[in-house]
N, C-alpha and C. Protein backbone atom coordinates (compact mmCIF):
# COMPACT_ATOMS: atom_id res chain seq x y z
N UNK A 1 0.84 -1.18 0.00
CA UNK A 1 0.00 0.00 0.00
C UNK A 1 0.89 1.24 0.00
N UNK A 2 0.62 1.77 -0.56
CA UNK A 2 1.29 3.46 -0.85
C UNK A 2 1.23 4.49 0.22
N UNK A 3 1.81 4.86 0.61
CA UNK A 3 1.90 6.00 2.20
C UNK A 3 2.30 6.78 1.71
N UNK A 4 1.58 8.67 1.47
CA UNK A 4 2.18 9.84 1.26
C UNK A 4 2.56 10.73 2.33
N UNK A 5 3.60 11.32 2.55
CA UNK A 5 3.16 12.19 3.45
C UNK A 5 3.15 13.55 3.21
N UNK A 6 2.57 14.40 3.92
CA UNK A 6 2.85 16.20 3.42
C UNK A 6 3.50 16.60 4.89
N UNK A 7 4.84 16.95 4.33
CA UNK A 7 5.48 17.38 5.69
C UNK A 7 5.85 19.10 5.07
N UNK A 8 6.62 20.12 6.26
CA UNK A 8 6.79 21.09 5.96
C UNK A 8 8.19 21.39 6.82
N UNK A 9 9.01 22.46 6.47
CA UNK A 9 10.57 22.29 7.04
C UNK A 9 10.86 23.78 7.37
N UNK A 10 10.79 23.58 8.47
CA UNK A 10 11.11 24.81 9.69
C UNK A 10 12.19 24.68 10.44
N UNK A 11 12.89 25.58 10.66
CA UNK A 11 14.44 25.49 11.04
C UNK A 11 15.25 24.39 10.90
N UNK A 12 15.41 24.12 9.32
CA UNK A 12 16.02 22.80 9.46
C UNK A 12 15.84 21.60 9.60
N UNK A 13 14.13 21.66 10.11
CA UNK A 13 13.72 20.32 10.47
C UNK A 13 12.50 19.91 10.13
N UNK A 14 12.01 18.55 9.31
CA UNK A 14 10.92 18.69 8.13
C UNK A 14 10.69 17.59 9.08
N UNK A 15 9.08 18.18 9.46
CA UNK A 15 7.89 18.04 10.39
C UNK A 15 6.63 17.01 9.33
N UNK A 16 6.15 16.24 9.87
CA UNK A 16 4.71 15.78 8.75
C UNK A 16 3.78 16.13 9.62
N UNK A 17 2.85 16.67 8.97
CA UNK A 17 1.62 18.03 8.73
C UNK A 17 0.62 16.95 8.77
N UNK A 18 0.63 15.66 7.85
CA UNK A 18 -0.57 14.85 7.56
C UNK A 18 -0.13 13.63 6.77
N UNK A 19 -0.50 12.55 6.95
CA UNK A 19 -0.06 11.38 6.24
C UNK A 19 -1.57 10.23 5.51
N UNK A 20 -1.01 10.17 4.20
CA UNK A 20 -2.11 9.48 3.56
C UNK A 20 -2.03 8.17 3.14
N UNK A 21 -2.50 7.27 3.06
CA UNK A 21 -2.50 5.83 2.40
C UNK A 21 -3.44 5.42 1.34
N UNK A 22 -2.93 5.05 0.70
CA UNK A 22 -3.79 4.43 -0.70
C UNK A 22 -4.65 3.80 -0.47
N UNK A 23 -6.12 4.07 -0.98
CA UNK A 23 -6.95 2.88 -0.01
C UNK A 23 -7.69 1.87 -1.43
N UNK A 24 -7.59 0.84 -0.75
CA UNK A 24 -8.07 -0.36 -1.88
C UNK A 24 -9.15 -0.09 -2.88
N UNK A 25 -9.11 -0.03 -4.19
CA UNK A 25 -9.77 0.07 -5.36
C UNK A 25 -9.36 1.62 -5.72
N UNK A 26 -8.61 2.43 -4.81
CA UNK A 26 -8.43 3.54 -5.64
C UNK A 26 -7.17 3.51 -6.62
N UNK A 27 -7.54 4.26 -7.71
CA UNK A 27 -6.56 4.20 -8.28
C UNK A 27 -5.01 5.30 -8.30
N UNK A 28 -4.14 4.87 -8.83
CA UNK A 28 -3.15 5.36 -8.96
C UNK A 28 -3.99 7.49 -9.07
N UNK A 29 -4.30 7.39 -10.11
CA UNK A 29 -4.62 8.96 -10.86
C UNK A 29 -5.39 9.13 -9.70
N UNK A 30 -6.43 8.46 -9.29
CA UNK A 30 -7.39 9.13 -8.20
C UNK A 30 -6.00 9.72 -7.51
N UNK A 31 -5.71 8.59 -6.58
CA UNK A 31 -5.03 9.33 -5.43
C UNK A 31 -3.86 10.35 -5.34
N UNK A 32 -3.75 10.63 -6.64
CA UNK A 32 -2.73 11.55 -7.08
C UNK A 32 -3.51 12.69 -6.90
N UNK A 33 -4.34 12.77 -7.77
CA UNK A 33 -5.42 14.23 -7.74
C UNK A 33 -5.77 14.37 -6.09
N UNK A 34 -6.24 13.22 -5.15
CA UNK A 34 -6.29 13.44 -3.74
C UNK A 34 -5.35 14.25 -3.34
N UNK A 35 -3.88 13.43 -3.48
CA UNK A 35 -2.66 14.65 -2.59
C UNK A 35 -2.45 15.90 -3.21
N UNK A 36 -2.83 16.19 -4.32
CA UNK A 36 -2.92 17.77 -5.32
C UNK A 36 -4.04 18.22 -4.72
N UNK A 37 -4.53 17.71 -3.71
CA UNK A 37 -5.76 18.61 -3.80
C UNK A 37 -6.06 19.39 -1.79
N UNK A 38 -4.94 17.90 -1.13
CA UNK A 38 -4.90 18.41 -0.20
C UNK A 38 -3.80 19.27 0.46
N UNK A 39 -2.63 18.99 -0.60
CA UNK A 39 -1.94 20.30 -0.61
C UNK A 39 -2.15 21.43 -1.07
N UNK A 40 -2.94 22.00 -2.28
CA UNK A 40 -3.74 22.90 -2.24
C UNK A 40 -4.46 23.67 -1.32
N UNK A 41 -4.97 22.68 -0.09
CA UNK A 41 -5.86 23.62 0.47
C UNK A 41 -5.37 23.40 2.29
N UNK A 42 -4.09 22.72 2.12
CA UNK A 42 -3.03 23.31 3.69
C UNK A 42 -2.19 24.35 3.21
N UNK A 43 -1.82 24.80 1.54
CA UNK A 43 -1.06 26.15 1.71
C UNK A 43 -2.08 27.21 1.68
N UNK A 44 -3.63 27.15 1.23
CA UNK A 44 -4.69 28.05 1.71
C UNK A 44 -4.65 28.00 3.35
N UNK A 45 -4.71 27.69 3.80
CA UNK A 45 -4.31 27.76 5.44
C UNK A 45 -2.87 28.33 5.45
N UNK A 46 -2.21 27.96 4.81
CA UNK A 46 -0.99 29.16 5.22
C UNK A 46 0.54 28.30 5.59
N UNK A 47 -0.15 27.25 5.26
CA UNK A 47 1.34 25.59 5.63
C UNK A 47 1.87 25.42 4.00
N UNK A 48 3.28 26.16 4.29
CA UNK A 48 3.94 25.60 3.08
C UNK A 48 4.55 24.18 3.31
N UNK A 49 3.42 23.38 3.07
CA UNK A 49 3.90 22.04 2.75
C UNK A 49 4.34 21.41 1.34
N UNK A 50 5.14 19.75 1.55
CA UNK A 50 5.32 19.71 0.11
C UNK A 50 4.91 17.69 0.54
N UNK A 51 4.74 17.01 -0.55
CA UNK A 51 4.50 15.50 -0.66
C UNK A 51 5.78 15.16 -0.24
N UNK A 52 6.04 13.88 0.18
CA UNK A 52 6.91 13.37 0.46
C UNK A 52 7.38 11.47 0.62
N UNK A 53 7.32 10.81 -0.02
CA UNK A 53 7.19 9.43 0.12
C UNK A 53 7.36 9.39 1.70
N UNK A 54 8.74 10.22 2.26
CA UNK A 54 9.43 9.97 3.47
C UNK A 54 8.31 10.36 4.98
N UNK A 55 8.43 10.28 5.89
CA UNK A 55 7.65 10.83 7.39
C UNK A 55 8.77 12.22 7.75
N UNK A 56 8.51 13.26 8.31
CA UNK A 56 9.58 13.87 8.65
C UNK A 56 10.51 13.62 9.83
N UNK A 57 11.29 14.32 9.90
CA UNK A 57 12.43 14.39 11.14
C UNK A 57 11.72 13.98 12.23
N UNK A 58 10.13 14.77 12.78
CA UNK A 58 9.50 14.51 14.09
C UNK A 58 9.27 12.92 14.19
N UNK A 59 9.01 11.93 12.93
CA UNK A 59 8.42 10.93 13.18
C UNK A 59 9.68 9.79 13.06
N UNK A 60 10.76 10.47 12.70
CA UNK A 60 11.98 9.19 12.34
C UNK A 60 12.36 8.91 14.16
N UNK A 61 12.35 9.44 15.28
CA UNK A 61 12.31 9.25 16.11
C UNK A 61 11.68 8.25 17.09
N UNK A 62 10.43 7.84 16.43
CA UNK A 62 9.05 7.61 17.04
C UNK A 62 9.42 5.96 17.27
């Protein structure tokens, strides 16, 4: 299963904002247009986030 994440990088250190998973029968294009759409509307809130296969710095800890 496919895990995206949208993290954002503040002093150096890239934080995840929100994490998504592919969910069964969706497709590839769907869930693409999903993460285009929810990064779209966390930098309308004002979070310069970006996609990321990776978790950020906060979660490599965990």
């Amino acid at each position: 299963m496919s895990t995206t994440y949208l993290n954002t990088k503040s002093r150096g250190l890239t934080k995840t904002v929100a994490e998504f998973s592919k969910q069964d029968g969706q497709s590839n294009s769907e869930f693409r247009q999903f993460i285009k759409e929810q990064v779209v509307e966390h930098r309308k809130e004002g979070m310069d986030v970006f996609k990321s296969p990776r978790p950020g710095d906060d979660r490599n800890n965990e």
